[in-house]
N, C-alpha and C. Protein backbone atom coordinates (compact mmCIF):
# COMPACT_ATOMS: atom_id res chain seq x y z
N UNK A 1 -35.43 -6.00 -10.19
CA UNK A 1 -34.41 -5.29 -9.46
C UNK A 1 -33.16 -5.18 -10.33
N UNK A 2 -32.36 -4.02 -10.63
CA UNK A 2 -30.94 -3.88 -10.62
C UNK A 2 -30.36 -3.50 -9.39
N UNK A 3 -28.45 -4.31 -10.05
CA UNK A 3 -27.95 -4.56 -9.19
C UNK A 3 -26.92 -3.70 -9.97
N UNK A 4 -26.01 -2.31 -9.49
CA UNK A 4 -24.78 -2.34 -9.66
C UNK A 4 -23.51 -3.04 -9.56
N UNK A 5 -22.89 -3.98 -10.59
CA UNK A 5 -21.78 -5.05 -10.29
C UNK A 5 -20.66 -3.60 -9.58
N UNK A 6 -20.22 -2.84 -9.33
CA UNK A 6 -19.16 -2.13 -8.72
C UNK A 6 -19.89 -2.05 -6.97
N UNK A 7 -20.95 -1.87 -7.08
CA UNK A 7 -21.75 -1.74 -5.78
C UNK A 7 -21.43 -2.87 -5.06
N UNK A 8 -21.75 -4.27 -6.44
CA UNK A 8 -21.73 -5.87 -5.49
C UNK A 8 -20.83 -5.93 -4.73
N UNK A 9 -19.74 -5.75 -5.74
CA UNK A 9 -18.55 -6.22 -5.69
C UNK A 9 -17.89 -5.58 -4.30
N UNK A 10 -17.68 -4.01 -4.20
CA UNK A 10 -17.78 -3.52 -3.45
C UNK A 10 -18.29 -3.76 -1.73
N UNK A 11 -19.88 -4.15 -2.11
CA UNK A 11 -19.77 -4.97 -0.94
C UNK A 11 -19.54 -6.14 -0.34
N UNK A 12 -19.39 -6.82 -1.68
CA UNK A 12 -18.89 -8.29 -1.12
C UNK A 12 -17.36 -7.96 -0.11
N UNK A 13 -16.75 -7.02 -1.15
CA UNK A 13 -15.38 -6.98 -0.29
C UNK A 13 -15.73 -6.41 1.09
N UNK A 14 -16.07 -5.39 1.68
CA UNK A 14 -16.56 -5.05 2.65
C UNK A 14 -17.26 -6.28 3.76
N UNK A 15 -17.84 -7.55 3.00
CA UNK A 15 -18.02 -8.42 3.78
C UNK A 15 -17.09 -8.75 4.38
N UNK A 16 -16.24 -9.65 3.53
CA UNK A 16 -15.49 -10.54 3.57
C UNK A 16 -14.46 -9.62 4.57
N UNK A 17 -14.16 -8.67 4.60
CA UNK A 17 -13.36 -7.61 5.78
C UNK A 17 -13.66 -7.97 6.82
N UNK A 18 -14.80 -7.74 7.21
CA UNK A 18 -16.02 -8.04 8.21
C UNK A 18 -15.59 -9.40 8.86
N UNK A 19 -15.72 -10.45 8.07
CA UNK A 19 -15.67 -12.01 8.29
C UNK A 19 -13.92 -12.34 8.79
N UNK A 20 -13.34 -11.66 8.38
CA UNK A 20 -11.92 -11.25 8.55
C UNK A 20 -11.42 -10.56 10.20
N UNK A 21 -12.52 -10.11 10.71
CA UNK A 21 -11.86 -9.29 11.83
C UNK A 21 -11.51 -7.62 11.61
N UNK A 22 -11.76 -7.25 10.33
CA UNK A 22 -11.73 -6.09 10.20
C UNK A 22 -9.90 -5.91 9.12
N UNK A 23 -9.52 -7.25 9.02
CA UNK A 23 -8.24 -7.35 8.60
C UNK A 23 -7.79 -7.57 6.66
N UNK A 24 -7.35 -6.70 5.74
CA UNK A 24 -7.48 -6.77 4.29
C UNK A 24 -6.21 -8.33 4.16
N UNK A 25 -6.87 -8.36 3.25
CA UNK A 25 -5.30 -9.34 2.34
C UNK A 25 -4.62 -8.64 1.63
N UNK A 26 -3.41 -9.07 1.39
CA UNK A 26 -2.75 -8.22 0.48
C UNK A 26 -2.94 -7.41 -0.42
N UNK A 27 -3.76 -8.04 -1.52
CA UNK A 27 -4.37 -7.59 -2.69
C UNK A 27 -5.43 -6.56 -2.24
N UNK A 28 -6.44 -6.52 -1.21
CA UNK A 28 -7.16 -5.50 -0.94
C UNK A 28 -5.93 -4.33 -0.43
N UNK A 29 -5.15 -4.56 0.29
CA UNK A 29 -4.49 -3.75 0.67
C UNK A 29 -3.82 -2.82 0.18
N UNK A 30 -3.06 -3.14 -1.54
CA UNK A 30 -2.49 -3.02 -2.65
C UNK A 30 -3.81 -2.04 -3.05
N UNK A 31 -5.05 -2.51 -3.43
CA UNK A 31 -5.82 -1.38 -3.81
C UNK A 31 -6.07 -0.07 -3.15
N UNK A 32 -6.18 -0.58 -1.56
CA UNK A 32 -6.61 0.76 -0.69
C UNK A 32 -5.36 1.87 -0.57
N UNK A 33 -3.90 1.16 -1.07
CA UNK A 33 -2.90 1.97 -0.83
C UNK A 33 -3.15 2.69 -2.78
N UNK A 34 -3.49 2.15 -3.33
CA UNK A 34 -2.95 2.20 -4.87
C UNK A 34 -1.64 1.85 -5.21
N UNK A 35 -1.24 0.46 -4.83
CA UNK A 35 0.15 0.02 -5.40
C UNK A 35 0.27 -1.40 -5.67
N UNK A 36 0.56 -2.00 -6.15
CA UNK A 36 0.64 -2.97 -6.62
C UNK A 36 0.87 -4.44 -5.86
N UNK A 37 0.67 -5.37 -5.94
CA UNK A 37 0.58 -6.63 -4.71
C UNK A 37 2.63 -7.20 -4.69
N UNK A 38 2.88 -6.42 -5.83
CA UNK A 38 4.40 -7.14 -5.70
C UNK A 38 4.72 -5.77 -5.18
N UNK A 39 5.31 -4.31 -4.89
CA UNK A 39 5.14 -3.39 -3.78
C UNK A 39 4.79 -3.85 -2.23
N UNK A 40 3.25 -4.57 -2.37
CA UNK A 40 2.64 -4.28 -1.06
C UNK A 40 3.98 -5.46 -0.45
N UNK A 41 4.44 -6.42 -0.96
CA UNK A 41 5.27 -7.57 -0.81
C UNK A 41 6.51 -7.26 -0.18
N UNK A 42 6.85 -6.43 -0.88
CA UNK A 42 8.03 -5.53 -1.24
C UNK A 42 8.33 -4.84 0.48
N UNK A 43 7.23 -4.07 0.67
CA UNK A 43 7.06 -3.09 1.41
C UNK A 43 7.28 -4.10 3.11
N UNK A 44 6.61 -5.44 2.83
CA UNK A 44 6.48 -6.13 3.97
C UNK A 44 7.33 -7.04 4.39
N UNK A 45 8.57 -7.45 3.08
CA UNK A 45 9.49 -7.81 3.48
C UNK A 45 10.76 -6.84 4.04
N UNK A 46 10.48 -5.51 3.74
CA UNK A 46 11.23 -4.71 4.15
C UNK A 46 11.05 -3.91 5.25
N UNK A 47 9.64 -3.94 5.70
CA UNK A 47 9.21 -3.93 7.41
C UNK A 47 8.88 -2.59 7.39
N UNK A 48 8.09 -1.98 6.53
CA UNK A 48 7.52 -0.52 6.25
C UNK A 48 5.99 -0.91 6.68
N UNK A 49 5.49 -1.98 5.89
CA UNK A 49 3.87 -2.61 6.45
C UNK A 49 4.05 -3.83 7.03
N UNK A 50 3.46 -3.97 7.96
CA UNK A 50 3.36 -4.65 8.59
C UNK A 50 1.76 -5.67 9.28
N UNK A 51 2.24 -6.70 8.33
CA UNK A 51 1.36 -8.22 8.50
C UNK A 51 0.99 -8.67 9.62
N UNK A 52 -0.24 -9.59 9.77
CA UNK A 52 0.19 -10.86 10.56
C UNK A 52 -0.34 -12.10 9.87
N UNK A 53 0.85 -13.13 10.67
CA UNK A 53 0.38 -13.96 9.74
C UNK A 53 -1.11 -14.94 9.75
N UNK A 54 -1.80 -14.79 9.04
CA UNK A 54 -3.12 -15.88 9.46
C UNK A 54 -3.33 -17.39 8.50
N UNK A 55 -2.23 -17.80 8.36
CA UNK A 55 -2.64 -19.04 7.50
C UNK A 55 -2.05 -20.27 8.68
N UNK A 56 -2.42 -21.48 8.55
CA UNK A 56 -1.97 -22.02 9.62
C UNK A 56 -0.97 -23.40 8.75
N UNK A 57 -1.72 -23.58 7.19
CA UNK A 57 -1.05 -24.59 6.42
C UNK A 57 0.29 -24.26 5.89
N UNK A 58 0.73 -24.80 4.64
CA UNK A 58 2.18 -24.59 4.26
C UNK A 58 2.29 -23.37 3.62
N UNK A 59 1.22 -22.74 3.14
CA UNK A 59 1.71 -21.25 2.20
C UNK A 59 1.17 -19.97 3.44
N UNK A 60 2.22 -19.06 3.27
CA UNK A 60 1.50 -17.95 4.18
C UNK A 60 0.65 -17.11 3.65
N UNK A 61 -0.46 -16.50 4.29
CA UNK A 61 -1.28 -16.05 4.08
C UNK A 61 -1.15 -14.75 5.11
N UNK A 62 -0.91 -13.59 4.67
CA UNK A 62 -1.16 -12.42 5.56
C UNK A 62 -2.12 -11.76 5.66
N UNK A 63 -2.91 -11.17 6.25
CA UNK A 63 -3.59 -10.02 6.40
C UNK A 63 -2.81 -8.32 7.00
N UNK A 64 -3.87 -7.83 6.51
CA UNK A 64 -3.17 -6.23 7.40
C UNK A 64 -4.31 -5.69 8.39
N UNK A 65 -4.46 -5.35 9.04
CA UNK A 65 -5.04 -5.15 9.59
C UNK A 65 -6.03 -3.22 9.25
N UNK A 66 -6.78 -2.32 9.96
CA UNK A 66 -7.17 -1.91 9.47
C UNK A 66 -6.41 -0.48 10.06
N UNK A 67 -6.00 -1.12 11.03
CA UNK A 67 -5.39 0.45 11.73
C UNK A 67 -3.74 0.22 11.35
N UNK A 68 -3.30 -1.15 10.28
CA UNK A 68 -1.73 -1.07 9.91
C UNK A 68 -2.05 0.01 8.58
N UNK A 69 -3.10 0.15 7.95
CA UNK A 69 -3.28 0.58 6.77
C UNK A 69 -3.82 2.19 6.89
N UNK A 70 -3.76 2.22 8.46
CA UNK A 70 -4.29 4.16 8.58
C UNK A 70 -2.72 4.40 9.20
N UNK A 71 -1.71 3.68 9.57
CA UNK A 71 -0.30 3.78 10.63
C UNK A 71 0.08 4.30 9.17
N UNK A 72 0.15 3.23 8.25
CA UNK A 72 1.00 3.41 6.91
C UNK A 72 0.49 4.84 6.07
N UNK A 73 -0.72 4.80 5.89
CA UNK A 73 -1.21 5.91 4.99
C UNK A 73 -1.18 7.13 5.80
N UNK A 74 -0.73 7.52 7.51
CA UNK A 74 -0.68 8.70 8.19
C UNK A 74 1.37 8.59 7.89
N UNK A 75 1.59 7.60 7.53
CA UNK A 75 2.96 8.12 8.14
C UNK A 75 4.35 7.98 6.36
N UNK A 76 3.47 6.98 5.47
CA UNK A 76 4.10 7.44 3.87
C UNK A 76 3.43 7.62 3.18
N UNK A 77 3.99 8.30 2.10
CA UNK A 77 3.69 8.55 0.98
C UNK A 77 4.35 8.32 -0.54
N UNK A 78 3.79 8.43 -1.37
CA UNK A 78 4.40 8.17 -3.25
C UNK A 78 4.91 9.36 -3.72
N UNK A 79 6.15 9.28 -3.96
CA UNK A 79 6.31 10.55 -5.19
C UNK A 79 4.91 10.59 -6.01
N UNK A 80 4.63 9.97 -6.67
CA UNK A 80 3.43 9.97 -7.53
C UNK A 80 2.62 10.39 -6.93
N UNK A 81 2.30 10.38 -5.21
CA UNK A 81 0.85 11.14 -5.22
C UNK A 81 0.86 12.68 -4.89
N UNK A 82 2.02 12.85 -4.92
CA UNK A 82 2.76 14.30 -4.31
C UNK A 82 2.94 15.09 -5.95
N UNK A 83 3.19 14.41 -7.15
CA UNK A 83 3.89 14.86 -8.28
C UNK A 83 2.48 16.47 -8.61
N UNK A 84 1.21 15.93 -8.58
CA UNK A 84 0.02 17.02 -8.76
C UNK A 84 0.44 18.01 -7.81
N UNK A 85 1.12 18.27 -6.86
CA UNK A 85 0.91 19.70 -6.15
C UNK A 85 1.89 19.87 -6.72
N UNK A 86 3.06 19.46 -7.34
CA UNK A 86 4.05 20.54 -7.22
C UNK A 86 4.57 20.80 -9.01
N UNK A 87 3.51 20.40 -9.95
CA UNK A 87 3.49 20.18 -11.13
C UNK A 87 5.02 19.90 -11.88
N UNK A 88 5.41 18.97 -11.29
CA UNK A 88 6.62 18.34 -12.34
C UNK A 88 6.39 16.45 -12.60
N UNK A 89 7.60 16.12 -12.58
CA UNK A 89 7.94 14.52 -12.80
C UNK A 89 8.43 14.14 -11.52
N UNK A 90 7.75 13.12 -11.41
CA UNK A 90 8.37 12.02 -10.20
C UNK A 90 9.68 11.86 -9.86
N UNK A 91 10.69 11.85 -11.12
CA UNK A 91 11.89 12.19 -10.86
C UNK A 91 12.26 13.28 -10.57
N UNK A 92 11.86 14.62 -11.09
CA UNK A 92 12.08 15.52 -10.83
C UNK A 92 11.97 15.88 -9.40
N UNK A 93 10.64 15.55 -8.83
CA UNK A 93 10.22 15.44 -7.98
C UNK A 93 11.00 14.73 -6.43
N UNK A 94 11.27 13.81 -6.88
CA UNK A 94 12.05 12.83 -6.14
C UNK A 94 13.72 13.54 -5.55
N UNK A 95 14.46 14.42 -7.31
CA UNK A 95 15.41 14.50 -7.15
C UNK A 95 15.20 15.49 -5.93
N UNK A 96 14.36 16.80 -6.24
CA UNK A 96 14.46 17.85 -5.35
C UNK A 96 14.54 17.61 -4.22
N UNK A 97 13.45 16.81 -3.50
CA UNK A 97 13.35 16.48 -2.47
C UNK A 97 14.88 16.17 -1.72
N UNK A 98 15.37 14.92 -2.24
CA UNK A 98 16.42 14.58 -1.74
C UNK A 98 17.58 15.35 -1.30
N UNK A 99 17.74 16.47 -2.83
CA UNK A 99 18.36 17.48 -3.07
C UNK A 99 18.68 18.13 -1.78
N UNK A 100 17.33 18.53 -0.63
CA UNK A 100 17.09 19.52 0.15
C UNK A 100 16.99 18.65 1.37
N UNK A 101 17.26 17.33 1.64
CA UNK A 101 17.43 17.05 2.65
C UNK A 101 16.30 16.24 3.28
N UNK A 102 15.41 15.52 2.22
CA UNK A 102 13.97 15.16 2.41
C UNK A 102 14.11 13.99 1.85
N UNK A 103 14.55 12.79 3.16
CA UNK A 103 15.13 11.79 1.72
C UNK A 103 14.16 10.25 2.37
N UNK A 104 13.73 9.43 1.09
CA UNK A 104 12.43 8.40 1.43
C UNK A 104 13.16 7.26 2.08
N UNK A 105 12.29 6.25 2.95
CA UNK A 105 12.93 5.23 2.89
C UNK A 105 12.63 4.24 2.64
N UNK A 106 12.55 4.06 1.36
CA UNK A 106 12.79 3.07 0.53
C UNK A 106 12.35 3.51 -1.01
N UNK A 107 12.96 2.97 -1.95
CA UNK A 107 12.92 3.61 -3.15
C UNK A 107 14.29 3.05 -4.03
N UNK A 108 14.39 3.33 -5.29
CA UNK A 108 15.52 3.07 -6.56
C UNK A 108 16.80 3.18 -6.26
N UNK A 109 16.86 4.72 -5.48
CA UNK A 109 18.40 5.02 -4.87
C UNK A 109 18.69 4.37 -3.20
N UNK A 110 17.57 4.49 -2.59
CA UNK A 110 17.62 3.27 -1.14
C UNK A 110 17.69 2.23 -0.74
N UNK A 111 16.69 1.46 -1.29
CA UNK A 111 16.95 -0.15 -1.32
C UNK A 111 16.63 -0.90 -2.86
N UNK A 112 16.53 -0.48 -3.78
CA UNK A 112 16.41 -0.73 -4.84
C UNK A 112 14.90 -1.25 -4.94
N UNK A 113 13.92 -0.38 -4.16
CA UNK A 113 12.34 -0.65 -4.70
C UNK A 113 11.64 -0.03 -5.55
N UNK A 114 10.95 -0.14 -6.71
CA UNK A 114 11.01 0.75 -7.66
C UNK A 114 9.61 2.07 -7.72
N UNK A 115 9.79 2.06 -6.26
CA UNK A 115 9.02 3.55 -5.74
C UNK A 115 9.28 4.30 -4.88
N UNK A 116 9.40 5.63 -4.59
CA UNK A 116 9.47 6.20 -3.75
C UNK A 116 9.07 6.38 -2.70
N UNK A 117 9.01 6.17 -1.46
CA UNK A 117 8.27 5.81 -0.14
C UNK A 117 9.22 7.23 0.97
């Protein structure tokens, strides 16, 4: 038998979801958004995503749940994932927006996060 390691892996994570309640950890969460685990951090101390907490010892441990991660992905977005339709730069991108009255919340010029939301 072969085994695709992206397949395994893949489903291992899909288990472990499963075993979870249907709920990611950070780091899965960071992938399914495409942003980074110090972002996803970022994002949750600033009350854009929203955790709960599931650890019961001294370090916290969050999960997200599966419908915080369809709330978030129906309701923001990245300059970066917007930059392909409108063929410029993220800044560029960013500036216009603002320019016209389309302004993120949270980002470099908002709260000093270093993405556009």
């Amino acid at each position: 038998m072969l085994f695709d390691a992206g397949e395994i892996e893949q489903f291992s994570r899909a288990e472990a979801v499963e075993r979870r309640d249907g709920k990611y950890t950070m780091q899965e969460t960071g992938k399914l958004l495409c942003i980074s685990n110090k972002m996803i951090s970022f994002l949750v101390k600033n009350g854009l995503l929203i955790p709960e907490n599931a650890s019961a010892g001294r370090g916290r441990t969050w999960l997200i749940t599966q419908e915080e991660v369809a709330r978030f992905k129906a309701t923001y977005t990245t300059v970066g994932h917007m930059v392909h339709f409108f063929c410029t730069s993220t800044r560029g991108l960013s500036d216009r927006l603002m320019a016209n009255g389309i302004m993120p919340v949270s980002g470099p010029k908002i709260d000093g996060g270093s993405i556009y939301f």
